[in-house]
Protein backbone atom coordinates (compact mmCIF):
# COMPACT_ATOMS: atom_id res chain seq x y z
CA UNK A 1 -69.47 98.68 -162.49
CA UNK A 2 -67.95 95.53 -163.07
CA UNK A 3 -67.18 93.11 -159.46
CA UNK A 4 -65.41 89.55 -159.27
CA UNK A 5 -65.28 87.52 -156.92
CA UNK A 6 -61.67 86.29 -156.33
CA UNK A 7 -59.77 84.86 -154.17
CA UNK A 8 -55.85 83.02 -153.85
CA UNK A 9 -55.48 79.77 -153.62
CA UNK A 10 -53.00 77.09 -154.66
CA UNK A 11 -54.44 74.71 -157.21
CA UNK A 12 -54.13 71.04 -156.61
CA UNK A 13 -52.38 68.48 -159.30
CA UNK A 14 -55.15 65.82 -160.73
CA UNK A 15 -52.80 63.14 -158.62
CA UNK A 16 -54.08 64.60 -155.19
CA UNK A 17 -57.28 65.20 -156.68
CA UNK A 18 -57.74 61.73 -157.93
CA UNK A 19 -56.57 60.43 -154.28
CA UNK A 20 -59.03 63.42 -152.50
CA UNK A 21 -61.72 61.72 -154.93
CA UNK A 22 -61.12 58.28 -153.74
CA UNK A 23 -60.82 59.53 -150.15
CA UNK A 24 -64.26 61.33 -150.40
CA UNK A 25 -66.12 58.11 -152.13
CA UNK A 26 -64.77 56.20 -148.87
CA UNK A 27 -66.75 59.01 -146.46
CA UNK A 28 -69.63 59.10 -148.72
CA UNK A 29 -70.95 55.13 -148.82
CA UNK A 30 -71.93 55.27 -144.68
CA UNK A 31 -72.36 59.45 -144.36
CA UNK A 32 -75.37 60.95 -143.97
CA UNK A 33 -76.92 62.93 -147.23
CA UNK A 34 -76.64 66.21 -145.07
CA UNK A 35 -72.87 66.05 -145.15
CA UNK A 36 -72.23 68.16 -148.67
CA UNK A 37 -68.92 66.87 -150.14
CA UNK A 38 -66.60 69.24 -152.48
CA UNK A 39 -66.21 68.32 -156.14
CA UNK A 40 -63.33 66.98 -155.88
CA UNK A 41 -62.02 69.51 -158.76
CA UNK A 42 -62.78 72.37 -156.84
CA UNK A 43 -60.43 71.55 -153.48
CA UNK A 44 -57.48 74.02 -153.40
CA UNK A 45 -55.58 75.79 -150.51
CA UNK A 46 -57.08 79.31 -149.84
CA UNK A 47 -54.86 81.94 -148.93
CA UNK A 48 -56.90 85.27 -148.82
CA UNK A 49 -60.63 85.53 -149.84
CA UNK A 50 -61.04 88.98 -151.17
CA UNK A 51 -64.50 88.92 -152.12
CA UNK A 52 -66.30 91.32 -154.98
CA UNK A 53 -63.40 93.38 -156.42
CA UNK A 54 -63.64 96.06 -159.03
CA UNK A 55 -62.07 95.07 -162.36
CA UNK A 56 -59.68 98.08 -162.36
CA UNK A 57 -58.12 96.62 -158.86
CA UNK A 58 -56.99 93.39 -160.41
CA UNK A 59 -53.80 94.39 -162.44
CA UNK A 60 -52.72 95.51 -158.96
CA UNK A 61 -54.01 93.16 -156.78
CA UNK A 62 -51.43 90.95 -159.25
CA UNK A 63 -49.14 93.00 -158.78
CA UNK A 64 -49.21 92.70 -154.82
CA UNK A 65 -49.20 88.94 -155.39
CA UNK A 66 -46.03 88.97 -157.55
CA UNK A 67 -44.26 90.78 -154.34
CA UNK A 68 -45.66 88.53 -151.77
CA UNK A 69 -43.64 85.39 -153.80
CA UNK A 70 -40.88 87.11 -154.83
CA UNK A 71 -37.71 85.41 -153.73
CA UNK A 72 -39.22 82.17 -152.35
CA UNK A 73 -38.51 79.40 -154.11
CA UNK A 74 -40.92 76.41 -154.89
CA UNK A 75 -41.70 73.74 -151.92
CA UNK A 76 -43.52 70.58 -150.72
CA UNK A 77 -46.69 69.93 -149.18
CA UNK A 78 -48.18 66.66 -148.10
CA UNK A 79 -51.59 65.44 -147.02
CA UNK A 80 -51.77 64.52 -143.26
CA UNK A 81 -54.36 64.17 -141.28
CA UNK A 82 -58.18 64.54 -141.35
CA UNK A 83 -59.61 67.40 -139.04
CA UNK A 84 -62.90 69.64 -138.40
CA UNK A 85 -64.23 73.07 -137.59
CA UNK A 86 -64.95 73.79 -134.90
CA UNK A 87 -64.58 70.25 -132.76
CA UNK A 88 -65.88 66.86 -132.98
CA UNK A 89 -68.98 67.86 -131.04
CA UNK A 90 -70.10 70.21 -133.32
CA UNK A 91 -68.98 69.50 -136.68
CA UNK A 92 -69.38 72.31 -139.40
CA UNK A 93 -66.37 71.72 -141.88
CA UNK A 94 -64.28 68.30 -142.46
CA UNK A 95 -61.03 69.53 -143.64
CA UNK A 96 -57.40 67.45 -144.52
CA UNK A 97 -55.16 68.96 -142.93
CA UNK A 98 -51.31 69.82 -144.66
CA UNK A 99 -47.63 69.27 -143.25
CA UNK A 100 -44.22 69.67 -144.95
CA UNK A 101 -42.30 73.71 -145.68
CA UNK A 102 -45.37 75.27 -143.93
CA UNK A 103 -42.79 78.32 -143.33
CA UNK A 104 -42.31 78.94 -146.59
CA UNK A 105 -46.14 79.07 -146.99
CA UNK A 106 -46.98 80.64 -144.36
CA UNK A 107 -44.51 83.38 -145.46
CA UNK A 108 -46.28 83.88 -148.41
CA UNK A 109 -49.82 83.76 -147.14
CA UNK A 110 -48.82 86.78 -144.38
CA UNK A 111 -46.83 88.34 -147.44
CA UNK A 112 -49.74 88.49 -149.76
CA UNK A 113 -52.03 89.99 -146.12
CA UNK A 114 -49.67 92.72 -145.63
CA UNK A 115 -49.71 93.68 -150.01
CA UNK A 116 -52.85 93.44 -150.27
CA UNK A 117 -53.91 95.31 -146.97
CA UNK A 118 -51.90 98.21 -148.72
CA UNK A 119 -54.65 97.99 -151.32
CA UNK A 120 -57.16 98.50 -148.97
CA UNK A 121 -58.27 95.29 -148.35
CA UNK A 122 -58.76 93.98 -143.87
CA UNK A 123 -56.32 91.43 -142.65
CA UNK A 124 -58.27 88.36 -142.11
CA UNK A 125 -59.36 88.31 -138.31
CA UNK A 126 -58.79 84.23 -138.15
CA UNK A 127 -55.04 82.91 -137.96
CA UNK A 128 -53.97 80.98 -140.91
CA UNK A 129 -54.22 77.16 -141.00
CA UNK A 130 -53.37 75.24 -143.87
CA UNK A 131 -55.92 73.48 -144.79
CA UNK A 132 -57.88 71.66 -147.86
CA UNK A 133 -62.00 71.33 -147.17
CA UNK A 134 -63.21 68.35 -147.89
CA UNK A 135 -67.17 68.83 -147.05
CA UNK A 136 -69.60 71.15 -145.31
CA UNK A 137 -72.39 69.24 -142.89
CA UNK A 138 -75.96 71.28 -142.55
CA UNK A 139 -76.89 72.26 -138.91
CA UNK A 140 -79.88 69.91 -139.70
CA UNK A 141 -77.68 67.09 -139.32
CA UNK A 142 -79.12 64.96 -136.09
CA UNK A 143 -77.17 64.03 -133.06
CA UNK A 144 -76.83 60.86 -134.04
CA UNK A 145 -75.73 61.30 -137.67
CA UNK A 146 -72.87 63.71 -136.21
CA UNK A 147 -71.66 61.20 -133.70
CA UNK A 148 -71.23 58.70 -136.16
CA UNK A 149 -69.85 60.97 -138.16
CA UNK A 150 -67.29 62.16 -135.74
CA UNK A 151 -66.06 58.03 -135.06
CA UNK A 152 -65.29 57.79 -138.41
CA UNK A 153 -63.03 61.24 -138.81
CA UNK A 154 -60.93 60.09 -135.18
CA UNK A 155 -60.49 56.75 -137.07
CA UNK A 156 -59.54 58.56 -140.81
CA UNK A 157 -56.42 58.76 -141.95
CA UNK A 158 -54.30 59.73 -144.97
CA UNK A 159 -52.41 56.27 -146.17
CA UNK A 160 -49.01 57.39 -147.92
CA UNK A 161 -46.75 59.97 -148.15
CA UNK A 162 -49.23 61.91 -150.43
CA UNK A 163 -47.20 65.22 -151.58
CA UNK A 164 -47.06 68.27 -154.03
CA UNK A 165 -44.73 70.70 -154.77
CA UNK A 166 -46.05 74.36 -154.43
CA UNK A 167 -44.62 76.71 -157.39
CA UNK A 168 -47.20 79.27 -157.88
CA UNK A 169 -50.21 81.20 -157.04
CA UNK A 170 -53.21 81.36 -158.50
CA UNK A 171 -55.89 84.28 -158.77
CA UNK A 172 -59.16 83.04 -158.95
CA UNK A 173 -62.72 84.14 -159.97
CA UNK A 174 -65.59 82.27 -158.14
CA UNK A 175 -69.09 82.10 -159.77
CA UNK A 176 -71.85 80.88 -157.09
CA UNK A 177 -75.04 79.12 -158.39
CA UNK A 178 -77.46 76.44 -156.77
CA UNK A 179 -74.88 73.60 -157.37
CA UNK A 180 -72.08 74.73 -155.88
CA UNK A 181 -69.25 77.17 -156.95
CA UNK A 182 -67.60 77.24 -160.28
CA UNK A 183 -63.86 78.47 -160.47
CA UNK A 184 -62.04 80.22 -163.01
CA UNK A 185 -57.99 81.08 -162.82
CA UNK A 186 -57.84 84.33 -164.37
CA UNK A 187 -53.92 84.96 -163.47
CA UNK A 188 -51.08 82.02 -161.99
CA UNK A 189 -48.31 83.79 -160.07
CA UNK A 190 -44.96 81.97 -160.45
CA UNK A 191 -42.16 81.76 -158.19
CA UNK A 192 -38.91 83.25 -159.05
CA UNK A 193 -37.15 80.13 -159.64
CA UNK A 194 -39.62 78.88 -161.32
CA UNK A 195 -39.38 81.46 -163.91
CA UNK A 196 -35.54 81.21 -163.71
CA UNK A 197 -35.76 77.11 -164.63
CA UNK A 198 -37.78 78.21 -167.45
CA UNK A 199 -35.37 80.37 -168.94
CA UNK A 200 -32.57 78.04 -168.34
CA UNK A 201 -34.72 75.52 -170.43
């Protein structure tokens, strides 16, 4: 039986992920190699991992997602902020964190929970934060590495008003091999005004 992996996420423009770039390569010259940084290309905003679905779930699953935005027009996001999971003393994730309608997205990220739970798929035990990863660092990572490390992500910060307007959804298929994960959009959701400027077009 056929399985994808998907999740939904908000795709990025190339102008944030030209600045993420740029941000990274500033991290990257004085970081240890043990900090893994994310192709820039690959940074979006998860909303709901849903793991290895059955091909005759996704016209549904769609479906669900088409509810969850219905009636909410698009919005703006902006970069602010560098952050980690868990805490500075033991750094797992580096993350940048996001400000601007967070209502209106986290409307649609509880939305798409309660559709999809319909479908059979588990709320996600962790509350939603809005967030964009930026790189993973390896539990072999030494104390001093991690202190270092943790300086330099109290000192970061996001120069600009670096924004994005939100005005769909994306479904997307995630391929895992030993270089990292590979993405592929197999369906974007638009908003309904979206569509509606369209048409007016």
């Amino acid at each position: 039986m056929d399985q994808f992996r998907l999740f939904f996420g908000i795709e990025l423009s190339k102008k944030i992920k030209t600045y993420l770039e740029a941000f990274e390569k500033s991290f990257k010259t004085v970081c240890s190699p043990s900090v893994k940084w994310v192709n820039p290309d690959n940074i979006h905003l998860t909303l709901k991992f849903l793991g290895n679905v059955e091909l005759r779930k996704i016209d549904s699953i769609i479906i669900a997602a088409e509810k969850a935005v219905r009636g909410v027009s698009s919005f703006q996001l902006k970069l602010s902020g560098v952050g980690v999971f868990p805490d500075l003393k033991n750094i797992q994730v580096i993350w940048t964190g996001l400000e601007g309608e967070l209502d209106k997205l986290r409307g649609i990220q509880s939305k798409l929970e309660t559709e999809l739970n319909i479908l059979g798929f588990p709320y996600d035990k962790r509350r939603f934060q809005a967030h964009l990863t930026l790189a993973r660092v390896s539990e072999k990572t030494n104390y001093a590495e991690k202190q270092n490390l943790s300086d330099m992500i109290s000192e970061a910060k996001i120069a600009g008003d670096i924004s994005f307007k939100v005005d769909s959804i994306s479904l997307i298929q995630s391929f895992l091999n030993r270089t990292g994960a590979i993405y592929n959009r197999l369906s974007e959701i638009k908003m309904e005004s979206t569509k509606m400027e369209s048409s007016c077009q």
